[in-house]
Protein backbone atom coordinates (compact mmCIF):
# COMPACT_ATOMS: atom_id res chain seq x y z
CA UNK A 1 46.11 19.25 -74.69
CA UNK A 2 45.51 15.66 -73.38
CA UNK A 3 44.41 15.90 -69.53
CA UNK A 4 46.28 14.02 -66.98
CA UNK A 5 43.34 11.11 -66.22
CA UNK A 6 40.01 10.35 -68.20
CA UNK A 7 37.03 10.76 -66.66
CA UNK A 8 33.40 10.56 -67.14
CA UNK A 9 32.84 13.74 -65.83
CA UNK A 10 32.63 15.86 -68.83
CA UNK A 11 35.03 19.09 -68.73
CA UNK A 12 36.13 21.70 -71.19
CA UNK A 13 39.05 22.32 -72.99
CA UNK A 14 42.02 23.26 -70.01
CA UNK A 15 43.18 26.51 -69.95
CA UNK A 16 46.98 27.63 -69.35
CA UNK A 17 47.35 29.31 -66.11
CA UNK A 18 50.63 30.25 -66.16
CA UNK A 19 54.26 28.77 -66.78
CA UNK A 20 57.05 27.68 -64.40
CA UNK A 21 59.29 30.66 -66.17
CA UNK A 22 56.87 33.13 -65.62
CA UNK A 23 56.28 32.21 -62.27
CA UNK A 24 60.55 32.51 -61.78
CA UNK A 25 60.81 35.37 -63.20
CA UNK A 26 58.01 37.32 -61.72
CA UNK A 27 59.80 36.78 -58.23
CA UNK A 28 61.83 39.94 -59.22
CA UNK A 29 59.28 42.54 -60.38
CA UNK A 30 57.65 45.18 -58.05
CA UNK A 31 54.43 44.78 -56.94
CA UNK A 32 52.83 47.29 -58.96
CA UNK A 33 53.95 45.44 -61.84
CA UNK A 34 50.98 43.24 -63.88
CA UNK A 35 51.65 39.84 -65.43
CA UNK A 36 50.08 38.77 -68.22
CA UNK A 37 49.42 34.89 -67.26
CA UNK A 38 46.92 34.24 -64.73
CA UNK A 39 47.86 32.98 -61.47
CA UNK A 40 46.02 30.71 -58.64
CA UNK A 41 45.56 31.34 -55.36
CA UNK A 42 44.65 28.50 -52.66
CA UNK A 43 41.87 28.50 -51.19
CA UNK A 44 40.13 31.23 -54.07
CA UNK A 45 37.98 29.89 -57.36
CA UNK A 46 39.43 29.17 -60.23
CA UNK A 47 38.48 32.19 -63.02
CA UNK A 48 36.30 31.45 -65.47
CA UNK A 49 37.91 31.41 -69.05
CA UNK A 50 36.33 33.82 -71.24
CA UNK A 51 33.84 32.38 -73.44
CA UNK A 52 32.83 33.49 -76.96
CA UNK A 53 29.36 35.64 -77.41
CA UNK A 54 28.16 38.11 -75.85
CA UNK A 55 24.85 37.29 -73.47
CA UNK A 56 22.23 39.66 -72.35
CA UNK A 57 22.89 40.90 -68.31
CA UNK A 58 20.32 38.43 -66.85
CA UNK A 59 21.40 35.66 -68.79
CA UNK A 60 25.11 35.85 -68.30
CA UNK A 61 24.03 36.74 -64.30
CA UNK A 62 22.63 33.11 -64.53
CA UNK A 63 25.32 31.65 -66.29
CA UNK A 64 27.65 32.55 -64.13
CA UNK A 65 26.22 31.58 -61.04
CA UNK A 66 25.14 28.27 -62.43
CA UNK A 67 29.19 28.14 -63.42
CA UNK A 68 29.82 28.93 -59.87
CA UNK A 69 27.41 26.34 -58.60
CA UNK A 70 28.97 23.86 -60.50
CA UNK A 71 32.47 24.82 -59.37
CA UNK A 72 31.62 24.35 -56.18
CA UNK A 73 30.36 20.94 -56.16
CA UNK A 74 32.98 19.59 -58.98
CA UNK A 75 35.63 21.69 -58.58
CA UNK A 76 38.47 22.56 -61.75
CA UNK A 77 41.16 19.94 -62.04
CA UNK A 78 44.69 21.47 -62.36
CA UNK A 79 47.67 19.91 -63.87
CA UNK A 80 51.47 20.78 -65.00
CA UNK A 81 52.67 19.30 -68.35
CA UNK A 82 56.43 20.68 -69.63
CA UNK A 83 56.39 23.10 -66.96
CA UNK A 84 53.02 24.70 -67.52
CA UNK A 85 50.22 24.81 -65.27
CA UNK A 86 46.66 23.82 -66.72
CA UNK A 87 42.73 24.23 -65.48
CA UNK A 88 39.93 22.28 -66.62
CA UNK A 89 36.90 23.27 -65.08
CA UNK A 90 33.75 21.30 -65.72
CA UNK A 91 31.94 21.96 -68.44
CA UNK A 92 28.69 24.42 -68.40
CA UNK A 93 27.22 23.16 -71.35
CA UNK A 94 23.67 21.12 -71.10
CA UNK A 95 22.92 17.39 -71.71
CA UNK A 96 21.44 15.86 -74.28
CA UNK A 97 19.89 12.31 -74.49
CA UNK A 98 22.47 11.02 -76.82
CA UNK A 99 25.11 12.30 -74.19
CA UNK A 100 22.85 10.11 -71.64
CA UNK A 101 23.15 6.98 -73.78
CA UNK A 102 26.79 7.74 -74.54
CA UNK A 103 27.89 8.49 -71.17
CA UNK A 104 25.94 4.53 -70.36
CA UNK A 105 28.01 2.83 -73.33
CA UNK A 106 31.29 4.39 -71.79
CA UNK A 107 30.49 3.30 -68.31
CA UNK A 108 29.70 0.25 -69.99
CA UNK A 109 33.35 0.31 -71.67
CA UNK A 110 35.70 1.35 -69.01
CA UNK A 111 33.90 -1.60 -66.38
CA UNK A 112 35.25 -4.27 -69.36
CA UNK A 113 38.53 -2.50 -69.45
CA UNK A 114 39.44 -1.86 -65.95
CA UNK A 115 37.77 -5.51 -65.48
CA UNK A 116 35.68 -4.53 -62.38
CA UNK A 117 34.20 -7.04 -60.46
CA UNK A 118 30.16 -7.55 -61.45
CA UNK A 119 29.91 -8.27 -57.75
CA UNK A 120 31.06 -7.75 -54.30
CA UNK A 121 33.35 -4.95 -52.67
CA UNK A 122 35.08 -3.70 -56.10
CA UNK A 123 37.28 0.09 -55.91
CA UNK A 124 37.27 0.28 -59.49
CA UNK A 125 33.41 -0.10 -60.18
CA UNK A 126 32.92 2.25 -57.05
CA UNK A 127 35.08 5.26 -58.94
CA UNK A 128 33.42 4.42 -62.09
CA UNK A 129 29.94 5.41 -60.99
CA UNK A 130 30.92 7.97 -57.95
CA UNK A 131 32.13 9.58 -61.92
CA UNK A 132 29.35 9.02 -63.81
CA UNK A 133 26.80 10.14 -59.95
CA UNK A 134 28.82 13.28 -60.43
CA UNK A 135 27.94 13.66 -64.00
CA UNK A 136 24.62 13.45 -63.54
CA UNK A 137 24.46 15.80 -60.95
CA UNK A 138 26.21 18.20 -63.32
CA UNK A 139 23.46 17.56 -65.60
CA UNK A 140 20.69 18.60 -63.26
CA UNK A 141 22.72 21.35 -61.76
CA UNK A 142 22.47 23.40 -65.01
CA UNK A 143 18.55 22.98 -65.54
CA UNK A 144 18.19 23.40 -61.24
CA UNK A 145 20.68 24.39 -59.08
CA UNK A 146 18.76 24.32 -55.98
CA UNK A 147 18.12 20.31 -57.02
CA UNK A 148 21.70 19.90 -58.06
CA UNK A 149 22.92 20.91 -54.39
CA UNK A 150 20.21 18.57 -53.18
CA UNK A 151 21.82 15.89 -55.23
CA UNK A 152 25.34 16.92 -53.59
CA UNK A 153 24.24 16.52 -49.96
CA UNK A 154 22.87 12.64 -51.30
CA UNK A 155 26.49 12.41 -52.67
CA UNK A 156 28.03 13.22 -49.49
CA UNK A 157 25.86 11.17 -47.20
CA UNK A 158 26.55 8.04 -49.54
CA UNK A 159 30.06 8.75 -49.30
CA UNK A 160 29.88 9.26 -45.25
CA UNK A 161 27.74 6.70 -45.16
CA UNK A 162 30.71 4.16 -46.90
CA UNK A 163 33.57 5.83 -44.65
CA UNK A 164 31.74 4.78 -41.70
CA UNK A 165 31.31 1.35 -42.90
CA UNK A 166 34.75 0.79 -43.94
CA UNK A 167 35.38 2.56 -40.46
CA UNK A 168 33.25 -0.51 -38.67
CA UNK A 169 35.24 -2.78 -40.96
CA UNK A 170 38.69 -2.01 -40.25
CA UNK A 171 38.03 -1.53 -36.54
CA UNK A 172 36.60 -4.70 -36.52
CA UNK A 173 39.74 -6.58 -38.95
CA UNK A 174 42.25 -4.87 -35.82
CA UNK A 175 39.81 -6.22 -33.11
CA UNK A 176 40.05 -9.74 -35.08
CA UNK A 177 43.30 -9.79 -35.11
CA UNK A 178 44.10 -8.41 -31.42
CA UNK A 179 41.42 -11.61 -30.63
CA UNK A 180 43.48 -14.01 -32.88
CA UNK A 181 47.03 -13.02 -31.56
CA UNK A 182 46.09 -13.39 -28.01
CA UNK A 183 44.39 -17.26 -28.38
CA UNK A 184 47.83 -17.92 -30.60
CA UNK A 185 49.37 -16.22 -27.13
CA UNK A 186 47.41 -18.57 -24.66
CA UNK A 187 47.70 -21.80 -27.04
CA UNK A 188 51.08 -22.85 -26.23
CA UNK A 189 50.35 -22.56 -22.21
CA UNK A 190 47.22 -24.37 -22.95
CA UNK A 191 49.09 -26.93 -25.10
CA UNK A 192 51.54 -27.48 -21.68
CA UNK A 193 48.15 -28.07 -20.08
CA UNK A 194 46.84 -30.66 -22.13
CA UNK A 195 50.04 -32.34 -22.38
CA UNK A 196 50.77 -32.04 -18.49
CA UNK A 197 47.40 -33.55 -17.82
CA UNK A 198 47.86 -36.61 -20.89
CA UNK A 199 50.71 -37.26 -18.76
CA UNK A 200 48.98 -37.54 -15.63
CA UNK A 201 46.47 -39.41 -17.75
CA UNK A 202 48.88 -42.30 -18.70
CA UNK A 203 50.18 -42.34 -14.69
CA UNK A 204 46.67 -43.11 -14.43
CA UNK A 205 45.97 -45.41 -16.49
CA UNK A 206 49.15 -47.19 -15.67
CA UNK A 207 48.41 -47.49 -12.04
CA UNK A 208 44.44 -48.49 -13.21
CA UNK A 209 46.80 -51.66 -14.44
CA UNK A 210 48.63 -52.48 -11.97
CA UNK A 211 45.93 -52.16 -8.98
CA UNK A 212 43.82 -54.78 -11.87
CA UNK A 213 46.35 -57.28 -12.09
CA UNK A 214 46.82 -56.65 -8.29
CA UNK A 215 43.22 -57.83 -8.11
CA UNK A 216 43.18 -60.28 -9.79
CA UNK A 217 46.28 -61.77 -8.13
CA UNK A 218 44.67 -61.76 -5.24
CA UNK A 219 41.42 -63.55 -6.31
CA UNK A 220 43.48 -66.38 -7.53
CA UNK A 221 45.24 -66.80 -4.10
CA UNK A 222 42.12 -66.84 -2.52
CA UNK A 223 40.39 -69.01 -4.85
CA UNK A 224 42.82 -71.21 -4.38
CA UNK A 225 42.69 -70.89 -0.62
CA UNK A 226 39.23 -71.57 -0.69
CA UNK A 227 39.61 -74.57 -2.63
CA UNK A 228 42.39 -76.04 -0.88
CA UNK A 229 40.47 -75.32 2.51
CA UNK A 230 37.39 -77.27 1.37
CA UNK A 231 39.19 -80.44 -0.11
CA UNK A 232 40.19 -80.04 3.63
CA UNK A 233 37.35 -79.92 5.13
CA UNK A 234 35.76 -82.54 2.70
CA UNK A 235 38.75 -84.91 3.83
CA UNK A 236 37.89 -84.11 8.07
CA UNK A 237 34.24 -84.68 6.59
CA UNK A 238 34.74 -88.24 5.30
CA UNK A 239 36.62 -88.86 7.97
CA UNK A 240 34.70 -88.35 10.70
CA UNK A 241 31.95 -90.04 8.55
CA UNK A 242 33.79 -93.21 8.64
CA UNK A 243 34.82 -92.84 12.20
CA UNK A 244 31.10 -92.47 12.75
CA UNK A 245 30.21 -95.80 10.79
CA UNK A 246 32.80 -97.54 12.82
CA UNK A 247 31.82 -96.39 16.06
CA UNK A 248 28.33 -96.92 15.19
CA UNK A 249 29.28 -100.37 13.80
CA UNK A 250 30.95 -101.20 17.16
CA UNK A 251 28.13 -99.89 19.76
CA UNK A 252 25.66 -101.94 17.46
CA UNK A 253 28.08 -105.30 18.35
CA UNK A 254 28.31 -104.96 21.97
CA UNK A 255 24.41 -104.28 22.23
CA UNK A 256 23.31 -107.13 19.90
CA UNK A 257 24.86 -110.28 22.49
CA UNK A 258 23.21 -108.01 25.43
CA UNK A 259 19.79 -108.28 23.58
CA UNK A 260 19.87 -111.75 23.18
């Protein structure tokens, strides 16, 4: 029987339940009736499937609790295959070094063939050794269970640890984006801003032009004002200078005969 996903959890050989016939046709018996196939119940353990040997009473006590410890922190996998329901609980059975070292080379194998990522977040590597964490707490769990359910509470605190973080992460993708549609909201009024002000700008500037070249018109009219009123006054200059020397010219005349 070929179970429905590989792991590196190590499990027994599944066990038929029951079959999807049986399970018809036992819709019509009476309840006192027995069936012989085996039946689950949710929410109830899956039954242990009888294994050979006989133990002593202490040692099978043991055994089955340890089975029951281990039950309860990697519970039975069920499956249906041609109409047929299948368990696989986990397997009892103690590690040995070389299952160490062969559980590492398959690790090894199935990161080069599901081509996980060596770095960074990576799903695939993260299910690859949550596996091969739950193996070895299977392993300890059948020399200790009291350190086995220690190991469990690490397992679940790593794992509520992670949810919170991806939590944090998520929340904080949404508030990136909420933050990232509302400035793509507010850019187009702030692009009519900056365009309504570039176009008060260039009114600006334009009148900046116009008073200059105001200005300067008016520096040239005055310069030439100025100039024209000083040939002007150059001209009344010279000639009152020459009506001076004449004048002068004249007194000088009439007092020279006087003199004599």
């Amino acid at each position: 029987m070929i179970p429905p996903y590989q792991s590196l959890v190590k499990y027994d050989n599944p066990v038929l339940l029951s079959r999807t016939t049986d399970k018809k046709s036992s819709r019509g018996r009476k309840k006192g009736s027995t069936s012989t196939s085996a039946t689950l119940t949710p929410g109830q353990p899956v039954p242990t499937p009888p294994r050979g040997g006989k133990l002593p009473p202490m040692e099978k006590k043991a055994q089955q609790q340890t089975e029951d410890v281990l039950n309860a922190i990697l519970p039975p996998r069920e499956f249906s295959e041609n109409g047929q329901l299948w368990v696989q609980q986990v397997s009892a059975s103690p590690a040995t070094r070389l299952d160490v070292i062969n559980l590492q080379e398959q690790l090894d194998t199935k990161l080069q063939q599901r081509q996980a990522r060596e770095t960074g977040i990576c799903p695939v590597r993260r299910e690859l050794f949550s596996q091969v964490f739950d193996e070895i707490i299977r392993h300890v769990t059948i020399n200790c269970a009291e350190r086995g359910l220690l190991l469990l509470r690490v397992r679940d605190e790593i794992r509520m640890t992670l949810a919170a973080y991806q939590t944090l992460y998520e929340s904080s993708v949404a508030f990136g984006m909420r933050k990232a549609l509302q400035a793509e909201a507010g850019k187009a009024d702030l692009e009519d801003h900056v365009s309504q002000l570039e176009q008060e700008k260039k009114g600006l500037e334009d009148d900046v032009q116009k008073l200059k070249a105001k200005c300067e018109e008016i520096e040239r009219r005055e310069a030439e004002r100025r100039q024209t009123e000083q040939r002007k006054h150059e001209d009344e200059l010279a000639v009152l200078k020459r009506t001076n020397q004449q004048l002068r010219s004249q007194l000088e005349s009439i007092l020279a005969p006087a003199k004599k």
